[in-house]
Protein backbone atom coordinates (compact mmCIF):
# COMPACT_ATOMS: atom_id res chain seq x y z
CA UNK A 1 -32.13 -134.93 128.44
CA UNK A 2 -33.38 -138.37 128.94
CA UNK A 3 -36.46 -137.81 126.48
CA UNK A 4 -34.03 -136.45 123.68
CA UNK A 5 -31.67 -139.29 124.33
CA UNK A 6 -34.71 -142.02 124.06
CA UNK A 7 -36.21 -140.51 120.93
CA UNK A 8 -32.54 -140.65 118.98
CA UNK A 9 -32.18 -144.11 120.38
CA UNK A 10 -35.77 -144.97 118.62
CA UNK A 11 -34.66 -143.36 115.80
CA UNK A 12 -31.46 -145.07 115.00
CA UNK A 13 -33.15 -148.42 115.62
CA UNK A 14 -35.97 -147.97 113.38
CA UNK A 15 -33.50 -146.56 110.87
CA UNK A 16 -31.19 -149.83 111.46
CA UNK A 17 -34.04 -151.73 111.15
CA UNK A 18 -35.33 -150.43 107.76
CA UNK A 19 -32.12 -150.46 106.43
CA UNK A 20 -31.85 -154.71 107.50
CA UNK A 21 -35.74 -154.94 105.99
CA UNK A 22 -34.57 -153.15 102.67
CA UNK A 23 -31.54 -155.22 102.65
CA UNK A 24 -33.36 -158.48 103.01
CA UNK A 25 -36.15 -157.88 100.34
CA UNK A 26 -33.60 -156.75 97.99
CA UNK A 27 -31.66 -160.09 98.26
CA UNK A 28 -35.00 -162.21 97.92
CA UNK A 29 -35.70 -160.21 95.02
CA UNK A 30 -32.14 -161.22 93.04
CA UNK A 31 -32.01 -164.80 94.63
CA UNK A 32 -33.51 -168.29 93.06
CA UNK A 33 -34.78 -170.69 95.75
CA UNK A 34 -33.89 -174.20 94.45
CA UNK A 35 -35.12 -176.93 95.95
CA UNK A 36 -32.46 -180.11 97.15
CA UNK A 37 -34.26 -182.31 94.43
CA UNK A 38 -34.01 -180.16 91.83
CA UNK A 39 -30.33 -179.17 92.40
CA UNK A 40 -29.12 -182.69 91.95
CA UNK A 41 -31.08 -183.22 88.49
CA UNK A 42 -29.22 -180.06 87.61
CA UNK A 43 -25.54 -181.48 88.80
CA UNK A 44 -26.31 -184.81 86.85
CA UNK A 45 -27.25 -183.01 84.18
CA UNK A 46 -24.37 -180.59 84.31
CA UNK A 47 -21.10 -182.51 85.96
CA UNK A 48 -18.07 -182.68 83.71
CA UNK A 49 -17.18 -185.47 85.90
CA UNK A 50 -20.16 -187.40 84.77
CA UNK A 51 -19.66 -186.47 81.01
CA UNK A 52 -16.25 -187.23 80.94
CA UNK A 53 -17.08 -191.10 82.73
CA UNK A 54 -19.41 -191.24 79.72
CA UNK A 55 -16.32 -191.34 77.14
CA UNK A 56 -14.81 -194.66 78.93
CA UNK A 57 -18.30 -195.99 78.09
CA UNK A 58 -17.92 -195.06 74.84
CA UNK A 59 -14.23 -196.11 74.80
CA UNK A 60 -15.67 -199.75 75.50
CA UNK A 61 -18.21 -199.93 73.21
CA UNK A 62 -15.75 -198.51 70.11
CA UNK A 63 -13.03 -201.54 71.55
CA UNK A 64 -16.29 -203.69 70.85
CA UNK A 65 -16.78 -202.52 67.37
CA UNK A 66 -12.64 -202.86 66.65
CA UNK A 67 -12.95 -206.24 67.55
CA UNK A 68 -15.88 -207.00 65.38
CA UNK A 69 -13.92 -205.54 62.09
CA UNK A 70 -11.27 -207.31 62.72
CA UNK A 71 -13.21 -210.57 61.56
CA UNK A 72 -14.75 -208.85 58.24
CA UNK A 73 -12.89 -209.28 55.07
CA UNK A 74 -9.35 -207.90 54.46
CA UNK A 75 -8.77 -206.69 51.03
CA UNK A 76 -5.78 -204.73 49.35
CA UNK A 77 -4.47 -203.78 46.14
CA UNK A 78 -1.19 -203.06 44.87
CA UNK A 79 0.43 -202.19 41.15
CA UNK A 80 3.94 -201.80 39.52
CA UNK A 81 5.38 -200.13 36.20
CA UNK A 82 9.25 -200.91 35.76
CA UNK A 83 11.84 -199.58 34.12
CA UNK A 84 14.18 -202.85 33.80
CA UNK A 85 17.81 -201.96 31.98
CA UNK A 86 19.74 -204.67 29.45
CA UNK A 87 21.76 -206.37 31.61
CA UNK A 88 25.55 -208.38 30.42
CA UNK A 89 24.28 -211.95 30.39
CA UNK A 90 26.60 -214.64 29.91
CA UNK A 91 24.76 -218.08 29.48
CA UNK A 92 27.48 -221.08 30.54
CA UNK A 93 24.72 -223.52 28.91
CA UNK A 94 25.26 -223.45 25.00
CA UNK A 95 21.94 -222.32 23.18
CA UNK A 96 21.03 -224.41 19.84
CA UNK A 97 21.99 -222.12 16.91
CA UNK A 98 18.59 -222.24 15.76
CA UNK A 99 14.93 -223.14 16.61
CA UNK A 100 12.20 -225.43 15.07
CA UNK A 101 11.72 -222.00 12.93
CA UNK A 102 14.68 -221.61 11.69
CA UNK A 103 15.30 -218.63 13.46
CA UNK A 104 18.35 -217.93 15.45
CA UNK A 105 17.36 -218.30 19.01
CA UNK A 106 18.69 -215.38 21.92
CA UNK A 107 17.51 -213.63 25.18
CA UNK A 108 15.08 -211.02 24.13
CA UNK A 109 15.39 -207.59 25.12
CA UNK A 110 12.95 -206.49 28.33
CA UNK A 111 12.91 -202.74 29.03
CA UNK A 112 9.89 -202.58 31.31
CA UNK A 113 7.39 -204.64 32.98
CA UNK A 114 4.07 -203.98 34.70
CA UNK A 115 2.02 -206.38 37.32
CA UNK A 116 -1.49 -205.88 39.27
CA UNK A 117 -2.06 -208.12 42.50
CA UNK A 118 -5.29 -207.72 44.61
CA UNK A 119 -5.68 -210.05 47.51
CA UNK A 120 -8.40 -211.16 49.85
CA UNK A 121 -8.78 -213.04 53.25
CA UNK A 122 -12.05 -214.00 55.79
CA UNK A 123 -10.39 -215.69 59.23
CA UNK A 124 -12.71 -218.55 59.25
CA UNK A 125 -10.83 -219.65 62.94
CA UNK A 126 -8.77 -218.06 65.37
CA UNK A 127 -8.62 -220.24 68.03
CA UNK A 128 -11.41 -218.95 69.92
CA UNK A 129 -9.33 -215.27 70.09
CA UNK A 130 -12.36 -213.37 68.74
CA UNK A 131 -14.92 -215.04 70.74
CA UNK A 132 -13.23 -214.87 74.10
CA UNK A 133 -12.02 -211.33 72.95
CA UNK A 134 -15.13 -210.01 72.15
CA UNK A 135 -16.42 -211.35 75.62
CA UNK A 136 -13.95 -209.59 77.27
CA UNK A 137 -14.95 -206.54 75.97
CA UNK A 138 -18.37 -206.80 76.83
CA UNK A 139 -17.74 -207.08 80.58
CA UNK A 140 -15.94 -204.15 80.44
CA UNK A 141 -18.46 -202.30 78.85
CA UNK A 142 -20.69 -203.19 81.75
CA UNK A 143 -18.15 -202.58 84.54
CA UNK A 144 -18.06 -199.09 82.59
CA UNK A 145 -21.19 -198.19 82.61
CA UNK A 146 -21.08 -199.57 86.50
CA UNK A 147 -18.20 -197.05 87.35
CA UNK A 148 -20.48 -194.59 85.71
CA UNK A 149 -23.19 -195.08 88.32
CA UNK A 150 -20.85 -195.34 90.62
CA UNK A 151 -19.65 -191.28 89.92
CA UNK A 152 -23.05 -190.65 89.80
CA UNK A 153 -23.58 -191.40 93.21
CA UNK A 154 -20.62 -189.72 94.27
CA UNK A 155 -21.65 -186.21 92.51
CA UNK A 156 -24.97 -186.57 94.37
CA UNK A 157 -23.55 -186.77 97.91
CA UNK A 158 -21.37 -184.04 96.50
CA UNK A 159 -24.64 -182.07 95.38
CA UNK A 160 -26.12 -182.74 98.69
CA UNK A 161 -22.95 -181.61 100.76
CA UNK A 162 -22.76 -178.47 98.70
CA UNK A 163 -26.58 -177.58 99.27
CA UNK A 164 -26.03 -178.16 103.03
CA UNK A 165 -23.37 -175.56 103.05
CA UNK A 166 -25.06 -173.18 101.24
CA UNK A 167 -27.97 -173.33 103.50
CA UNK A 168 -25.87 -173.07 106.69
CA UNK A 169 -23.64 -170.06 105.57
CA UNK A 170 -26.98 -168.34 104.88
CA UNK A 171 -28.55 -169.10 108.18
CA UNK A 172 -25.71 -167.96 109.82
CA UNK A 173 -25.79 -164.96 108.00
CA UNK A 174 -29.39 -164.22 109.05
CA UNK A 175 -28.65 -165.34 112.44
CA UNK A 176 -25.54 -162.81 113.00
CA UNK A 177 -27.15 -160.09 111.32
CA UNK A 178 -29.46 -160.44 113.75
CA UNK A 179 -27.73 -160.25 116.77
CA UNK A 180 -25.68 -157.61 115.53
CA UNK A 181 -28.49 -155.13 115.59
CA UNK A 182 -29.26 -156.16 118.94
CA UNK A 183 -25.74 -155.49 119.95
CA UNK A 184 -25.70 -151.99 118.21
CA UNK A 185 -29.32 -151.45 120.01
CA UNK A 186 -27.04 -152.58 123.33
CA UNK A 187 -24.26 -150.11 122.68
CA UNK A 188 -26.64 -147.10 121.84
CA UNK A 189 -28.43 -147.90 125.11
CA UNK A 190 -25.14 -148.31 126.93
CA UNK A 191 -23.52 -145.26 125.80
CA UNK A 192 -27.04 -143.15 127.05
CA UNK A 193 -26.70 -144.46 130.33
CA UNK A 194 -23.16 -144.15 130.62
CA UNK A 195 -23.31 -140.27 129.67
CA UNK A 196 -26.06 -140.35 132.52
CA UNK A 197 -23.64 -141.69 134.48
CA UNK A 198 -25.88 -144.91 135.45
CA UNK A 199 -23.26 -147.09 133.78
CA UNK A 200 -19.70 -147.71 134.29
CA UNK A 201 -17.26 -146.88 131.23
CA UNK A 202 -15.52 -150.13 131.16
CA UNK A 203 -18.94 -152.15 131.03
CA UNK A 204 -19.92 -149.31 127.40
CA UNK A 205 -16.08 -150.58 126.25
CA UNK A 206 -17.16 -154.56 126.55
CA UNK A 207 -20.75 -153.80 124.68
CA UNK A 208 -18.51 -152.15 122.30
CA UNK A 209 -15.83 -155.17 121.95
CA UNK A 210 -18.89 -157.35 121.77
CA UNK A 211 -20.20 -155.56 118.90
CA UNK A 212 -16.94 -155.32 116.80
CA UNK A 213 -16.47 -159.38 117.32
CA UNK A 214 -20.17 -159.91 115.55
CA UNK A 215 -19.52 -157.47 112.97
CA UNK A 216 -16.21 -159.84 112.37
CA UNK A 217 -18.41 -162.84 113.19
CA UNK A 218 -20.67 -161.28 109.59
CA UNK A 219 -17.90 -160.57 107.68
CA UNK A 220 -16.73 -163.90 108.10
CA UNK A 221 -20.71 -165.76 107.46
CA UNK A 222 -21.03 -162.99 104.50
CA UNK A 223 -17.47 -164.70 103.15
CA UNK A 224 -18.83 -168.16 103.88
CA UNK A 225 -22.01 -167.35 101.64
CA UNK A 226 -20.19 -165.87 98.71
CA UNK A 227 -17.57 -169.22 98.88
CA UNK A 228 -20.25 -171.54 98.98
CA UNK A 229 -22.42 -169.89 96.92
CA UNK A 230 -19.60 -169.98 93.83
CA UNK A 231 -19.15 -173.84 94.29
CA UNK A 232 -23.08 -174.51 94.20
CA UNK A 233 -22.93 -172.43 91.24
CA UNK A 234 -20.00 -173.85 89.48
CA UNK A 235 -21.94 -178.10 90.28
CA UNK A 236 -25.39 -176.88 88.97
CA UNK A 237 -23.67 -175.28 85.62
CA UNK A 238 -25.65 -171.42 86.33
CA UNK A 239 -23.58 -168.29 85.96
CA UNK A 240 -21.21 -167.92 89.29
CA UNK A 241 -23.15 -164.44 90.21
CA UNK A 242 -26.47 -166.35 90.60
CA UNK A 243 -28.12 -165.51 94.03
CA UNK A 244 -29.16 -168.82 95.49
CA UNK A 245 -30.95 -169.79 98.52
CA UNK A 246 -31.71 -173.62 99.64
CA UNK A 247 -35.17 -174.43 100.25
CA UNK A 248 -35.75 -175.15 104.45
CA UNK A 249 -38.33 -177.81 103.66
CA UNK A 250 -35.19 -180.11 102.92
CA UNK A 251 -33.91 -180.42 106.01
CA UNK A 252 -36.85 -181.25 108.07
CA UNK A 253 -37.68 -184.72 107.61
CA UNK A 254 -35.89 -187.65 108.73
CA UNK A 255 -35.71 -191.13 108.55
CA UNK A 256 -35.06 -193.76 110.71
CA UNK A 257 -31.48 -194.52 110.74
CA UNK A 258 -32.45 -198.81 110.80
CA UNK A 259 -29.81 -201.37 111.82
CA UNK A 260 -26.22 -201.35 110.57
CA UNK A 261 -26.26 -205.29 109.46
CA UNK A 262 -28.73 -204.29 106.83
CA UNK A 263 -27.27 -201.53 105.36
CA UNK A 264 -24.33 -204.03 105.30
CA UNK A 265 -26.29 -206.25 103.46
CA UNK A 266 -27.57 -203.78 101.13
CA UNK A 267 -24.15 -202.50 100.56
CA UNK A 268 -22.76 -206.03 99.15
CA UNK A 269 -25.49 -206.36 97.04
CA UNK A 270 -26.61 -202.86 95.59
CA UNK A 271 -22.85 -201.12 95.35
CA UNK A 272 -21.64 -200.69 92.03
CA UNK A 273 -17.71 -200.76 92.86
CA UNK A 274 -18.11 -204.41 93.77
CA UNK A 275 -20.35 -205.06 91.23
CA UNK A 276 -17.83 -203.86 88.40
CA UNK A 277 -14.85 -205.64 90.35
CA UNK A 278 -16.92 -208.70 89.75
CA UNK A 279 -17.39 -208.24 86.12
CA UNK A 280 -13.62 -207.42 85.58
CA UNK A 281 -12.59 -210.57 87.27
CA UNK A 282 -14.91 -212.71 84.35
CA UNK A 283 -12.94 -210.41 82.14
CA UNK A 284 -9.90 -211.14 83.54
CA UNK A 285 -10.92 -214.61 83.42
CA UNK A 286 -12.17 -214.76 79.64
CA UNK A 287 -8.66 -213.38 79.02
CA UNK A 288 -6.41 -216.08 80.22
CA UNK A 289 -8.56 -218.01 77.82
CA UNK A 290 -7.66 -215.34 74.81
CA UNK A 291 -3.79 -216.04 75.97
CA UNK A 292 -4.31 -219.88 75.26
CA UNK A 293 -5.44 -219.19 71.63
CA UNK A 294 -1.86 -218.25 70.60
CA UNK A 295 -1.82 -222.04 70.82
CA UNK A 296 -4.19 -222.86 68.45
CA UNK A 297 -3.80 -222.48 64.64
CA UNK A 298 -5.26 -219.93 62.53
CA UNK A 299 -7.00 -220.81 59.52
CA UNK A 300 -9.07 -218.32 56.38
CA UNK A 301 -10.41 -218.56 52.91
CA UNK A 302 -7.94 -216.73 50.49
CA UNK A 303 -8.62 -215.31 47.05
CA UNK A 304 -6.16 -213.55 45.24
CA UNK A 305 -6.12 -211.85 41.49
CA UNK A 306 -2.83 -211.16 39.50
CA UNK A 307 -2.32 -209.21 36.19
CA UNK A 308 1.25 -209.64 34.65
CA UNK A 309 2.78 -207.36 31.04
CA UNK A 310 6.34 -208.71 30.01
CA UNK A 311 6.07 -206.34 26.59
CA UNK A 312 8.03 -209.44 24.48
CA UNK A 313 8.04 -212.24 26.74
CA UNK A 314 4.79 -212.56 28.70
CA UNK A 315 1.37 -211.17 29.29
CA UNK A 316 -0.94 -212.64 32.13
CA UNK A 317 -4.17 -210.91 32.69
CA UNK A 318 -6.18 -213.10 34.54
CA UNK A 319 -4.50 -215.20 37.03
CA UNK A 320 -7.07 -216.09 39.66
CA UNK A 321 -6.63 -218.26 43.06
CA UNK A 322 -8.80 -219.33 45.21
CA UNK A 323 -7.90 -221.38 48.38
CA UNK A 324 -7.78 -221.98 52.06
CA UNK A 325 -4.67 -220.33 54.20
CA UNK A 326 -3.14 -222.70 57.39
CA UNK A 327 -0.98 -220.56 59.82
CA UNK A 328 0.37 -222.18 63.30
CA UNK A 329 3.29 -220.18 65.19
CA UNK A 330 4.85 -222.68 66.67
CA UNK A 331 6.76 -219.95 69.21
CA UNK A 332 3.71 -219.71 70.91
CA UNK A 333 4.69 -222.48 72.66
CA UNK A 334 7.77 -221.08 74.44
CA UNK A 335 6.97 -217.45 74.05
CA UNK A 336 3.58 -216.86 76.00
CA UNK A 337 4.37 -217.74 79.08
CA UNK A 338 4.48 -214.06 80.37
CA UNK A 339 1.36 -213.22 78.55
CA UNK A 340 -0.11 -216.11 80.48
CA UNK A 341 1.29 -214.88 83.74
CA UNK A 342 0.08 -211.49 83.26
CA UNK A 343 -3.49 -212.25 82.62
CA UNK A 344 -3.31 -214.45 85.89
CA UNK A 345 -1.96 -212.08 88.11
CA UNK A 346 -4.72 -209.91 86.71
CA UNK A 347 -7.09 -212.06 88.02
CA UNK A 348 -5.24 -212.28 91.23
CA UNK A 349 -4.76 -208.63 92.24
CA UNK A 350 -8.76 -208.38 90.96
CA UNK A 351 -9.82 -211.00 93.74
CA UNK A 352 -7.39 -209.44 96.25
CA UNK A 353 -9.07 -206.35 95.37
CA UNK A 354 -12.47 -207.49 96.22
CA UNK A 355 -11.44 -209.04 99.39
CA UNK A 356 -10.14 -204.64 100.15
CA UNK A 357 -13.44 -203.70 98.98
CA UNK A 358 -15.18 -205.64 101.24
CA UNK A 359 -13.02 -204.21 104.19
CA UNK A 360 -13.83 -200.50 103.20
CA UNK A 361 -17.88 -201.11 102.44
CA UNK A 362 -17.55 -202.58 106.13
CA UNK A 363 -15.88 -199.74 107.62
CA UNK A 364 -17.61 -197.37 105.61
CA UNK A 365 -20.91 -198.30 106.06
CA UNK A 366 -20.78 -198.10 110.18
CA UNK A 367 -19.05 -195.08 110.01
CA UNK A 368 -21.82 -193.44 108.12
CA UNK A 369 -24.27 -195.57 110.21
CA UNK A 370 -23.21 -193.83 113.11
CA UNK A 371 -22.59 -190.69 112.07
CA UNK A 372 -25.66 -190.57 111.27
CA UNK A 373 -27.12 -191.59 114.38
CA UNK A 374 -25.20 -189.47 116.30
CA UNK A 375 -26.30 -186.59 114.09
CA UNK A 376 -30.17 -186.91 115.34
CA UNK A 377 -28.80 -187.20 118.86
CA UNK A 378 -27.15 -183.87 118.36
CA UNK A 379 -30.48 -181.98 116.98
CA UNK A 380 -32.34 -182.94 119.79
CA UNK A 381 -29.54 -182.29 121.58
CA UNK A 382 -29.41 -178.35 120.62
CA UNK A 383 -32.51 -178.19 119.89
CA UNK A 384 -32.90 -178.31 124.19
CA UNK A 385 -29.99 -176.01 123.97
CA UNK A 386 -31.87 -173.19 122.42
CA UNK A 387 -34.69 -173.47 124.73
CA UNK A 388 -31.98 -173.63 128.01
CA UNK A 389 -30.02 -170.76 126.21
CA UNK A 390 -33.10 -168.67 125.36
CA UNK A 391 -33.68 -169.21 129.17
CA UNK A 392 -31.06 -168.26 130.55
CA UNK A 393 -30.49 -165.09 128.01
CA UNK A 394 -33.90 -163.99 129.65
CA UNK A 395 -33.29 -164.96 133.25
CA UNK A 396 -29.86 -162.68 132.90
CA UNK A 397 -31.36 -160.01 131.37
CA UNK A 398 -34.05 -159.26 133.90
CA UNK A 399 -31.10 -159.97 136.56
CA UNK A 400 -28.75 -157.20 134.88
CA UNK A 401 -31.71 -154.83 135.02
CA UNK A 402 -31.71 -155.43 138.39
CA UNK A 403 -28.09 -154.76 138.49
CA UNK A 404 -28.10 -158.51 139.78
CA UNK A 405 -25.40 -159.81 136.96
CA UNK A 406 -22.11 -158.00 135.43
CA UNK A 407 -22.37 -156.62 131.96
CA UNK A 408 -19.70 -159.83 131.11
CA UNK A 409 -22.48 -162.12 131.94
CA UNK A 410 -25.02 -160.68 129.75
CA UNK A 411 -22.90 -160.50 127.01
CA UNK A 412 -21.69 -164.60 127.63
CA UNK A 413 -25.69 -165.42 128.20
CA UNK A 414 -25.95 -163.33 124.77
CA UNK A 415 -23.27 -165.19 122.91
CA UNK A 416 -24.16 -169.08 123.81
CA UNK A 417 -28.39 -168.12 122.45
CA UNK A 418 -26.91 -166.74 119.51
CA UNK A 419 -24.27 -169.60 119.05
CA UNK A 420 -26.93 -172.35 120.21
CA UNK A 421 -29.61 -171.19 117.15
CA UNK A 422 -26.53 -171.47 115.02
CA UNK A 423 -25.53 -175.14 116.30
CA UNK A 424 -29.20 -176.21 115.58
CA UNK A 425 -29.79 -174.91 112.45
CA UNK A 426 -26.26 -176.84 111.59
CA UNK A 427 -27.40 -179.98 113.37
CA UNK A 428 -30.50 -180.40 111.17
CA UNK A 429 -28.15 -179.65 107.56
CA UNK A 430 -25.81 -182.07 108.80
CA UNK A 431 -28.01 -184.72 109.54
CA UNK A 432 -29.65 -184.57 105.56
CA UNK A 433 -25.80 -184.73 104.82
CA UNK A 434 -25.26 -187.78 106.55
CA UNK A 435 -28.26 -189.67 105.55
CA UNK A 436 -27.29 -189.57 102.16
CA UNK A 437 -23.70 -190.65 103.08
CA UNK A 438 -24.96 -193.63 104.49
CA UNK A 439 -27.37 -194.24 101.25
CA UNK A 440 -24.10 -193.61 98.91
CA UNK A 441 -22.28 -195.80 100.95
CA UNK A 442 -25.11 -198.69 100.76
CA UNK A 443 -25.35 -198.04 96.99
CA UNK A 444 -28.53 -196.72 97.52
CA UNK A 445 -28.69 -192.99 97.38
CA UNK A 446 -31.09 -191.06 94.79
């Protein structure tokens, strides 16, 4: 009875054990390892986020261009035919009855006329509105292309957050998988004994609970995977069924986490959020001084052309001017004053702005700082656990086959080894994770 009892036992574990084998090898066959390097050149490469950033660059430079055609050369052309009735006329001035002719003099008769006009004009001075304008412009372009960077470091940290994930939900897979066929080897074992009657039912009914809770405890990683997988999928730009698996040589070196005053420092001088406040406020700036043109008069070279038919009473074909145009709107005077106030406020909320910015880089900057610290505390930290849990796991075990322990304490001393592998493996993902936090938040991260 016992013989028959051991050789089915061996057989359903080998067969569980194949079947886990098969499982794995057909998942490495399907899946593509990516390393963390290569999955953030693929999520720069691939963020719609990034792209659409892009267009406000682009939006600046085509403001740029507008500005620069709005000093070339105006030119237009316009034409009339007219279809002019014979109107009553009654002259109160007497006409002589005839001319030096002889002829008797009269209105004549016009029943249509026809003119031509084409007109030209080069601004030759603005007051200063294109030059400070076009200024303006160009420090937003840069604080664009800053803002740009400034996404760019965000989607990495993203990228970096994701591949962290993706590596945990598959370690926990592993790591569950595993200790559910260790349960299922416990139950098979249990159940034997307890038909031998060496066991007591209740202790076969908590090997039993304990193996239902880590087939939940799967279900749950396997869920994990597929979730995180999708999103890694959906930042790299691949097809969302795409098998991935992140590359454990990322998460094994790490650096020294330095002082917190210098990543301050590094911060106010390397992020790009400040850095395009600061150009906005000289834009800002240069724009107060665009207001104060309105104050200044405008002045261009003019040219125009005119053709003129009168059939019967005149023909002009060539009348040609040439000149220099004066405008000065006097209502400037009284009627920019909110423009003016605008632009200044502009400047205002832009300094108060900086003084927030400075707040959060402060704030953020420690927090990260110590996160991260505190995340290399916490792999050494486990890292002791596993040895004290693999320990204990083996000091129980020999004690319940000495019917020394309960079943319940097996099954805890079970539960906190599998649990404590689980917390490490975390520990080291997290710690990558925060790294780069602190590197985004110092403007640093690449």
């Amino acid at each position: 009875m016992n013989t028959t009892s051991k050789t089915k036992r061996m057989v359903s574990v080998a067969t569980a054990i194949v079947w886990i084998v098969a499982t794995a090898h057909s998942y490495a066959q399907t899946t593509r390892t990516i390393k963390l390097e290569e999955a953030i050149e693929m999520s720069l490469k691939n963020s719609k986020q990034l792209k659409l950033s892009q267009t406000n660059v682009d939006m600046a430079g085509l403001n740029i261009r507008q500005i620069k055609e709005n000093q070339l050369p105006t030119l237009s052309v316009s034409g009339s035919y007219l279809r002019v009735n014979t109107p009553n006329i009654d002259l109160k001035i007497k006409q002589s009855g005839n001319d030096s002719t002889g002829s008797s003099g009269g209105t004549p008769a016009v029943h249509q006329a026809m003119y031509g006009m084409a007109s030209a004009s080069l601004p030759l001075f603005s007051g200063f509105r294109f030059k400070y304008g076009l200024e303006s412009a160009h420090y937003l372009e840069q604080a664009a292309k800053l803002d740009v960077e400034n996404d760019r470091d965000a989607i990495i940290q993203n990228t970096v957050a994701a591949y962290s994930n993706l590596y945990k939900a598959k370690k926990s897979v592993d790591l569950v998988s595993e200790n559910l066929l260790r349960e299922r080897q416990r139950v098979e074992e249990f159940t034997n004994r307890e038909k031998n009657g060496m066991l007591a039912r209740n202790d076969l009914m908590k090997a039993k609970l304990q193996e239902s809770n880590v087939e939940l405890a799967l279900l749950t990683a396997e869920n994990d995977l597929k979730v995180t997988t999708i999103n890694m999928n959906l930042i790299l730009g691949m097809p969302e069924n795409t098998a991935l698996l992140a590359d454990s040589a990322s998460f094994i070196t790490l650096k020294e986490e330095g002082n917190a005053g210098e990543w301050e420092q590094t911060a106010l001088t390397h992020r790009k959020d400040i850095a395009a406040n600061g150009i906005r406020q000289k834009a800002a700036d240069t724009d107060i001084k665009v207001v104060k043109a309105d104050f200044y008069p405008s002045v261009a070279l003019t040219a125009g052309y005119v053709a003129l038919n009168i059939p019967g009473v005149a023909m002009i074909p060539n009348a040609v001017n040439a000149g220099i145009g004066f405008k000065y709107d006097i209502g400037a005077l009284w009627k920019s004053g909110a423009k003016m106030a605008q632009a200044r406020t502009k400047v205002y909320q832009l300094k108060t702005n900086e003084e927030v910015l400075l707040d959060r880089i402060h704030l953020e900057v420690n927090t990260a700082y110590y996160n991260y610290v505190l995340s290399k505390r916490k792999i050494d930290v486990y890292a002791k656990a596993v040895e004290q849990a693999n320990e204990n796991y083996r000091i129980t075990k020999n004690k319940y086959d000495n019917s020394l322990v309960t079943t319940t304490e097996l099954l805890d001393a079970d539960v906190a080894q599998v649990q404590s592998r689980i917390n490490y493996e975390t520990a080291k993902a997290d710690a990558i994770v925060a790294y780069k936090k602190l590197e985004q938040t110092a403007g640093v991260i690449n």
